[in-house]
Protein backbone atom coordinates (compact mmCIF):
# COMPACT_ATOMS: atom_id res chain seq x y z
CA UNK A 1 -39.03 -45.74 34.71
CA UNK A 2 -37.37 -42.77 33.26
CA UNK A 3 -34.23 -43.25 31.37
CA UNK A 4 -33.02 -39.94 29.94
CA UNK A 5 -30.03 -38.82 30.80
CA UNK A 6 -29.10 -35.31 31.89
CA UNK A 7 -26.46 -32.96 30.18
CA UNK A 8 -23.80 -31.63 32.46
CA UNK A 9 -22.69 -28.12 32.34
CA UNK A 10 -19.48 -29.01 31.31
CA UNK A 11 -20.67 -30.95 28.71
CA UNK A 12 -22.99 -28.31 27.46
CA UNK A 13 -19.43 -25.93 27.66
CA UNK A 14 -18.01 -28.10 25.57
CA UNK A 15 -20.58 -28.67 23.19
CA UNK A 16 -20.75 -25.22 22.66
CA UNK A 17 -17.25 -25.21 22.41
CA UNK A 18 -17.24 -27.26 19.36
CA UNK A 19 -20.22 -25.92 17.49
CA UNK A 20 -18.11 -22.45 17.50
CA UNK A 21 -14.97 -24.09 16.50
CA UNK A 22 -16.52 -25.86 13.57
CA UNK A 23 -18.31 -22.73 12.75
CA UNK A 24 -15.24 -20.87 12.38
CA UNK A 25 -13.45 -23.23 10.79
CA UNK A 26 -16.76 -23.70 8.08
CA UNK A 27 -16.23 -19.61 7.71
CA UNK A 28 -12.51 -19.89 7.35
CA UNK A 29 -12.87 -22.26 4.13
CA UNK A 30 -15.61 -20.29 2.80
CA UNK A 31 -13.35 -17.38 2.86
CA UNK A 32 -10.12 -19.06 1.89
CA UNK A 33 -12.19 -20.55 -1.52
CA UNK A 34 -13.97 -16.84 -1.89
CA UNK A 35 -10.00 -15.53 -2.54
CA UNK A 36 -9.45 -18.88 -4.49
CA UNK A 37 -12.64 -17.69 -6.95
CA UNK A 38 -11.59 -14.36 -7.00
CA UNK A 39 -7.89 -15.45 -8.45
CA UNK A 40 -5.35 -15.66 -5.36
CA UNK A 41 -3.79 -18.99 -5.59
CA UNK A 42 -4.68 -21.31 -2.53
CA UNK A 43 -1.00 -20.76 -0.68
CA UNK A 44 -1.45 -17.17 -1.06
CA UNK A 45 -5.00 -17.47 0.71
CA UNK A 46 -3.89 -19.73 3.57
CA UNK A 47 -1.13 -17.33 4.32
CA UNK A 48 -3.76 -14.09 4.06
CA UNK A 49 -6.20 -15.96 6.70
CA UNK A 50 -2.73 -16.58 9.11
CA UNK A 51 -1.91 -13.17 8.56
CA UNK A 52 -4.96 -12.16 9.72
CA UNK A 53 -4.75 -14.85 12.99
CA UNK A 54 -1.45 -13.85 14.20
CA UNK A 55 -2.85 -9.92 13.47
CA UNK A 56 -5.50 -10.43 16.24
CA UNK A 57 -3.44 -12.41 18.07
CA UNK A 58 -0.99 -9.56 18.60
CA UNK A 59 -3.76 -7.18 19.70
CA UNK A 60 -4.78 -9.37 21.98
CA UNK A 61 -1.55 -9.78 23.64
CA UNK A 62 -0.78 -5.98 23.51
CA UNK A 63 -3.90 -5.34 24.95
CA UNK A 64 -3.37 -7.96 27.42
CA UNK A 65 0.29 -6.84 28.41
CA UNK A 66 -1.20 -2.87 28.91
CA UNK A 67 -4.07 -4.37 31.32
CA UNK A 68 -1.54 -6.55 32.88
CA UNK A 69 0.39 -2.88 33.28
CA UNK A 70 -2.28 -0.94 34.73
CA UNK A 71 -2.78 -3.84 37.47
CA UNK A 72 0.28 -3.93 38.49
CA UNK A 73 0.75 0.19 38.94
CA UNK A 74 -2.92 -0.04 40.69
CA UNK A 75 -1.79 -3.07 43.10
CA UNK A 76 1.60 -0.61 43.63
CA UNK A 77 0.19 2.14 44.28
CA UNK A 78 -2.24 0.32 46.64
CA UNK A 79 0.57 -0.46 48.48
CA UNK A 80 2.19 2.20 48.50
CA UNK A 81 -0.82 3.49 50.22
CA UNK A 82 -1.28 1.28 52.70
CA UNK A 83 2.63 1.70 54.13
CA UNK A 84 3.01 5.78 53.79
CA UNK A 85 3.29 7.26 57.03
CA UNK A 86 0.08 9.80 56.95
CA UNK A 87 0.15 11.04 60.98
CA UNK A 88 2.85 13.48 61.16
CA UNK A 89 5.02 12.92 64.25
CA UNK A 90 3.56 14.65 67.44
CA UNK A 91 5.57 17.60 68.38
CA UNK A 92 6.87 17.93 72.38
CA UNK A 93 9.44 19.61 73.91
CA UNK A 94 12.73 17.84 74.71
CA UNK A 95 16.59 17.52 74.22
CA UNK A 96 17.79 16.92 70.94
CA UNK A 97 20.52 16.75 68.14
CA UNK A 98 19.82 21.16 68.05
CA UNK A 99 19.67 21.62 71.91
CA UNK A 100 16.91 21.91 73.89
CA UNK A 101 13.55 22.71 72.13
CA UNK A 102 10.40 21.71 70.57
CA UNK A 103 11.10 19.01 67.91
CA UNK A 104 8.79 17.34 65.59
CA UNK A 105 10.62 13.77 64.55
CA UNK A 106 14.04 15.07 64.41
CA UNK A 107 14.10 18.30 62.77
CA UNK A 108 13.78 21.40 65.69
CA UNK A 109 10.74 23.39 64.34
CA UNK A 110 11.39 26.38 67.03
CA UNK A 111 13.66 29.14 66.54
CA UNK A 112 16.17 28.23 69.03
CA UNK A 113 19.11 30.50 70.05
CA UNK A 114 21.74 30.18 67.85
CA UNK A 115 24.42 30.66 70.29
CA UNK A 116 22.86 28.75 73.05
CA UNK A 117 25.20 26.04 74.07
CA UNK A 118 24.55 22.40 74.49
C-alpha cells in the first residue's frame, strides 16, 4: 500500500513563496548588521533599508501607472478605430440644401450655377 502523499501546486507556490520571503528577509538582516559593523547606528540602518523599499516601490508604481497609460490610449485608439466612418458617402445626383446637383453627404461637390434658382 502506498502512503505518500502528493504536493499540490499551490502548495508548492506557496512553499516557494516562503523560502523567498525568508531569504530576503535573512539578506535584509545581513545587510542591516553589515551598516551596524560599519558604524551607522541600528535606527539609522532600518530607516536606510525602508528607504530603499519605498524607493522601488515608487518605480514600480510609476512604471505601473505609464503601462496602465499606454493601455488605455491603445484600447482608445482601438476604438476609435473601430467607430470612424472610413467609406466616404456615395455621390448621386439629387435635390439638395444648394439646388439641384451632384452631392456627396451634404456638401454639393459640382459647380452649380450660382444664380440658378431653387
Amino acid at each position: 500500500m502506498d502512503t505518500t502523499t502528493r504536493i499540490s501546486t499551490a502548495e508548492r507556490f506557496g512553499r516557494l513563496l516562503g523560502l523567498g520571503w525568508r531569504a530576503y528577509a535573512r539578506g535584509e538582516l545581513q545587510v542591516s548588521k553589515r551598516l551596524a559593523s560599519q558604524g551607522v547606528p541600528i535606527t539609522g540602518a532600518v530607516a536606510l533599508l525602508w528607504l530603499v523599499k519605498l524607493t522601488a516601490l515608487g518605480l514600480l508604481l510609476y512604471a505601473a501607472f505609464w503601462l496602465a497609460m499606454l493601455v488605455v490610449f491603445l484600447v482608445a485608439g482601438a476604438w476609435v478605430a473601430r467607430n470612424a466612418e472610413w467609406d466616404e458617402p456615395e455621390t448621386e445626383w439629387r435635390t439638395g440644401p444648394a439646388g439641384f446637383g451632384l452631392y456627396r453627404g451634404d456638401i454639393r461637390i459640382d459647380v452649380g450655377d450660382p444664380y440658378e434658382e431653387d
